[in-house]
N, C-alpha and C. Protein backbone atom coordinates (compact mmCIF):
# COMPACT_ATOMS: atom_id res chain seq x y z
N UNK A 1 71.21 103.13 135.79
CA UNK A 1 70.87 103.57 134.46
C UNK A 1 71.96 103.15 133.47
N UNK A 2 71.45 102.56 132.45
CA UNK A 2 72.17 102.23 130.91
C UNK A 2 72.59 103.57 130.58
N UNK A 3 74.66 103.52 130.29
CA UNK A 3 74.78 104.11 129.21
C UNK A 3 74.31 104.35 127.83
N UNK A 4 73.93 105.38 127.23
CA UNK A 4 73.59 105.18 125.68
C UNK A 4 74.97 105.58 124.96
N UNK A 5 75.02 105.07 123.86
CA UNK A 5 76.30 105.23 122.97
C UNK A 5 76.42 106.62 122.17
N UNK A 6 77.09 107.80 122.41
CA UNK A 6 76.97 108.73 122.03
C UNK A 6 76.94 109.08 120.40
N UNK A 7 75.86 109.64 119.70
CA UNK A 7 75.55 109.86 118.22
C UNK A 7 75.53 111.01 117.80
N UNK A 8 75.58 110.86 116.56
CA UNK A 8 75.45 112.42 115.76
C UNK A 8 74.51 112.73 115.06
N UNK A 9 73.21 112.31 115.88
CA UNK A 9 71.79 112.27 114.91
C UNK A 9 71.40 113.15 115.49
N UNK A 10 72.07 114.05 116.57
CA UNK A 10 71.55 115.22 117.56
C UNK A 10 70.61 116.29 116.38
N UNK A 11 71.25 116.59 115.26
CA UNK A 11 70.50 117.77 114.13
C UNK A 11 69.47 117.16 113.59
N UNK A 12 69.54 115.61 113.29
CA UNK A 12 68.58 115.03 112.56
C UNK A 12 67.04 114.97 113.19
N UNK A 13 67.03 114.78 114.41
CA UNK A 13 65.69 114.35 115.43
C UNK A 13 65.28 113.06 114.67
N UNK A 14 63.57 113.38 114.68
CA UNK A 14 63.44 111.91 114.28
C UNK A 14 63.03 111.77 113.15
N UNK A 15 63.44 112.47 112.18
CA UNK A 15 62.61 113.33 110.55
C UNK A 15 63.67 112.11 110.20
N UNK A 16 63.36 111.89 108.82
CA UNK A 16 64.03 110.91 107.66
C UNK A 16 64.54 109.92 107.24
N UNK A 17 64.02 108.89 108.26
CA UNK A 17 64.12 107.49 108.20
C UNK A 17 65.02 107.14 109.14
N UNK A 18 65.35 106.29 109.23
CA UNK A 18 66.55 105.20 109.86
C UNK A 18 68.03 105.44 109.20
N UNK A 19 67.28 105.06 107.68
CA UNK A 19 68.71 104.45 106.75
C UNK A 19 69.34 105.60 106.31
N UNK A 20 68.74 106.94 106.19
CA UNK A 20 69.89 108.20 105.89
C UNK A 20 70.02 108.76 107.15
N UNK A 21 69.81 108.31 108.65
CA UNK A 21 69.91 108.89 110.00
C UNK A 21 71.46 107.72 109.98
N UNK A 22 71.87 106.57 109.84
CA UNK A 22 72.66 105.52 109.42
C UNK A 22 73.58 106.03 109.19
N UNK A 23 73.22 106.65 107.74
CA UNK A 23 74.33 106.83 106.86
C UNK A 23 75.36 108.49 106.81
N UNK A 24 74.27 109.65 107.37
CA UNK A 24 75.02 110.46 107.75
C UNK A 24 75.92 110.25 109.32
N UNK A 25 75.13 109.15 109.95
CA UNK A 25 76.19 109.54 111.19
C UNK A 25 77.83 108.44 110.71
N UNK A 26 77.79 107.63 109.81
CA UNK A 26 78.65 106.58 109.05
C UNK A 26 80.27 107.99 108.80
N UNK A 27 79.09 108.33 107.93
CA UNK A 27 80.15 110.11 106.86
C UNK A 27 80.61 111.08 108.03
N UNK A 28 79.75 111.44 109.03
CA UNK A 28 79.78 112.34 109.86
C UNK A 28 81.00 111.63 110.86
N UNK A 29 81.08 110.32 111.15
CA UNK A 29 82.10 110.16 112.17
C UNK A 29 83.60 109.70 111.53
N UNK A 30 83.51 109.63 109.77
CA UNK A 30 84.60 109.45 108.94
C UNK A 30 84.94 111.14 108.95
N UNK A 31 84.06 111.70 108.94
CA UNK A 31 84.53 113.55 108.24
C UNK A 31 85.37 113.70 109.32
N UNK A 32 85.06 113.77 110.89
CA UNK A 32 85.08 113.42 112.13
C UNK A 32 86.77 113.47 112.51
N UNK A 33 86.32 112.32 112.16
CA UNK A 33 88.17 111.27 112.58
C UNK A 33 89.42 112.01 112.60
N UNK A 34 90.38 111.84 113.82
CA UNK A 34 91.29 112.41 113.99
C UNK A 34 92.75 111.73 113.21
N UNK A 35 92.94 112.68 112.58
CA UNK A 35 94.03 112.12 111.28
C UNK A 35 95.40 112.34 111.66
N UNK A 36 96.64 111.70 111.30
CA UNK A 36 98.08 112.41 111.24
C UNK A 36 98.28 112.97 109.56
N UNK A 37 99.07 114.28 110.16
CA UNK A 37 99.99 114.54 108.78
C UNK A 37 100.87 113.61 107.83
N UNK A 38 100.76 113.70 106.71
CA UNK A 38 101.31 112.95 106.12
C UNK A 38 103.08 113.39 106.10
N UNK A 39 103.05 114.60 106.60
CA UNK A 39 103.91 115.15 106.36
C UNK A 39 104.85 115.48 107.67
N UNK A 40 104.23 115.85 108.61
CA UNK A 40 105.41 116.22 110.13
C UNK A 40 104.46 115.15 111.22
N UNK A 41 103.22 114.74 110.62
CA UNK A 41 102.96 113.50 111.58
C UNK A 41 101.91 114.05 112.67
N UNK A 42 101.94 114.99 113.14
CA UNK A 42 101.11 115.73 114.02
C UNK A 42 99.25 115.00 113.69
N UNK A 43 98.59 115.79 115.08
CA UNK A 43 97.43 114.95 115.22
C UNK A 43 96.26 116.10 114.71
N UNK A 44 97.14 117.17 114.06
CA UNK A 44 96.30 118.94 113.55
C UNK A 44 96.01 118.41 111.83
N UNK A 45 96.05 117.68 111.90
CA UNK A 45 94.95 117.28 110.24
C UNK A 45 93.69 117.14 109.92
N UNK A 46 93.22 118.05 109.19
CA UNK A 46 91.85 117.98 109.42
C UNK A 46 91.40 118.64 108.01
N UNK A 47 90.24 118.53 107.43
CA UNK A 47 89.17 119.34 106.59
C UNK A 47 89.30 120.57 106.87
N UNK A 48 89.66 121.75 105.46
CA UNK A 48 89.52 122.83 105.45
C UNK A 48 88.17 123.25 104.56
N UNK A 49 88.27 122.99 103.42
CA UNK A 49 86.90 122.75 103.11
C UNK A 49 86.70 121.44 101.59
N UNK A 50 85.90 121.19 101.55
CA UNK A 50 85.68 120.03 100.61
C UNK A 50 86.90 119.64 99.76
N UNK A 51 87.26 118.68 99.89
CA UNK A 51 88.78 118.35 99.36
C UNK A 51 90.02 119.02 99.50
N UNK A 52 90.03 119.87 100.34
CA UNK A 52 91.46 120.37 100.85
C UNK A 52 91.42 120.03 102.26
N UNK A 53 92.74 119.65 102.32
CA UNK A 53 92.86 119.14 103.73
C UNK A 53 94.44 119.86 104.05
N UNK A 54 94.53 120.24 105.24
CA UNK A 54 95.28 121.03 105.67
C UNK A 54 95.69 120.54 107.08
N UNK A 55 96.83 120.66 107.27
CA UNK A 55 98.07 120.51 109.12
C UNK A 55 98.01 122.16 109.40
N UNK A 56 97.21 122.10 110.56
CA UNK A 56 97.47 123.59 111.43
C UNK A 56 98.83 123.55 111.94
N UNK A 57 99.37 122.90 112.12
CA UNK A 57 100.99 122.71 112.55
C UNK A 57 102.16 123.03 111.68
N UNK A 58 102.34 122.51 110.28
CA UNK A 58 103.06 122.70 109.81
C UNK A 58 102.71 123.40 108.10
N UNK A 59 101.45 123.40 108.39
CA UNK A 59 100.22 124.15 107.11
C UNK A 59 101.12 123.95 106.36
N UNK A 60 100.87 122.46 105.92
CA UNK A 60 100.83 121.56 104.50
C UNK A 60 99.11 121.56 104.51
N UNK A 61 99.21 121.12 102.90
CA UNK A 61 97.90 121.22 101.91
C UNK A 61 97.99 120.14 101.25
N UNK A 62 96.77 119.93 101.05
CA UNK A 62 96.78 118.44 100.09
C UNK A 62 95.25 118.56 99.72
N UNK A 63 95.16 117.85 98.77
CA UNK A 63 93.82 117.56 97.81
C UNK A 63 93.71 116.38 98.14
N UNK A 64 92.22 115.95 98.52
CA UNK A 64 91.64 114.28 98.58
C UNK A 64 90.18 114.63 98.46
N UNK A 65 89.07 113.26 98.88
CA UNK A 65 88.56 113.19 98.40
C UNK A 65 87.63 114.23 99.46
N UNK A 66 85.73 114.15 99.59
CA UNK A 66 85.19 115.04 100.32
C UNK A 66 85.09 114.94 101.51
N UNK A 67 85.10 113.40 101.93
CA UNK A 67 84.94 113.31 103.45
C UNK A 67 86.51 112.76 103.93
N UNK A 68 87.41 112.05 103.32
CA UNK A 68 88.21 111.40 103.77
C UNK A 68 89.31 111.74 102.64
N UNK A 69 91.03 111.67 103.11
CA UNK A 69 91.79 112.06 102.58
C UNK A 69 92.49 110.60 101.86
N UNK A 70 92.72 110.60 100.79
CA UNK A 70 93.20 109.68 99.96
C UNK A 70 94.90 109.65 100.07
N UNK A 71 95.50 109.14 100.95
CA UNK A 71 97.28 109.48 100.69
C UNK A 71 97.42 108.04 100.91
């Protein structure tokens, strides 16, 4: 048996085309992505909620954009 490549269309099923099934899993695996601090470097960077982004490690804060952090 063929591996299949693991996706994030699991919520979507098969409702709403192709091209926005595409484009949320595009956003969904950028929102996703495992980041370093800009600040102590650590791998605890992540989305707190829409443009704040926060280090569980050394809880620094920063403003960027909604899916991805601008530094």
């Amino acid at each position: 048996m063929a591996r299949r490549k693991k996706s994030s269309l699991k919520g979507l099923g098969a409702r709403y085309g192709l091209k926005p099934r595409k484009k949320f899993t595009k956003i969904h695996h950028l929102l996703k992505k495992r980041r370093k601090c800009p600040e102590c470097g650590s791998i605890k960077f992540a989305r707190q909620t829409v443009g704040i982004w926060f280090c569980k490690k050394c809880e620094f804060k920063i403003a960027g954009l909604a899916y991805d952090v601008a530094v």
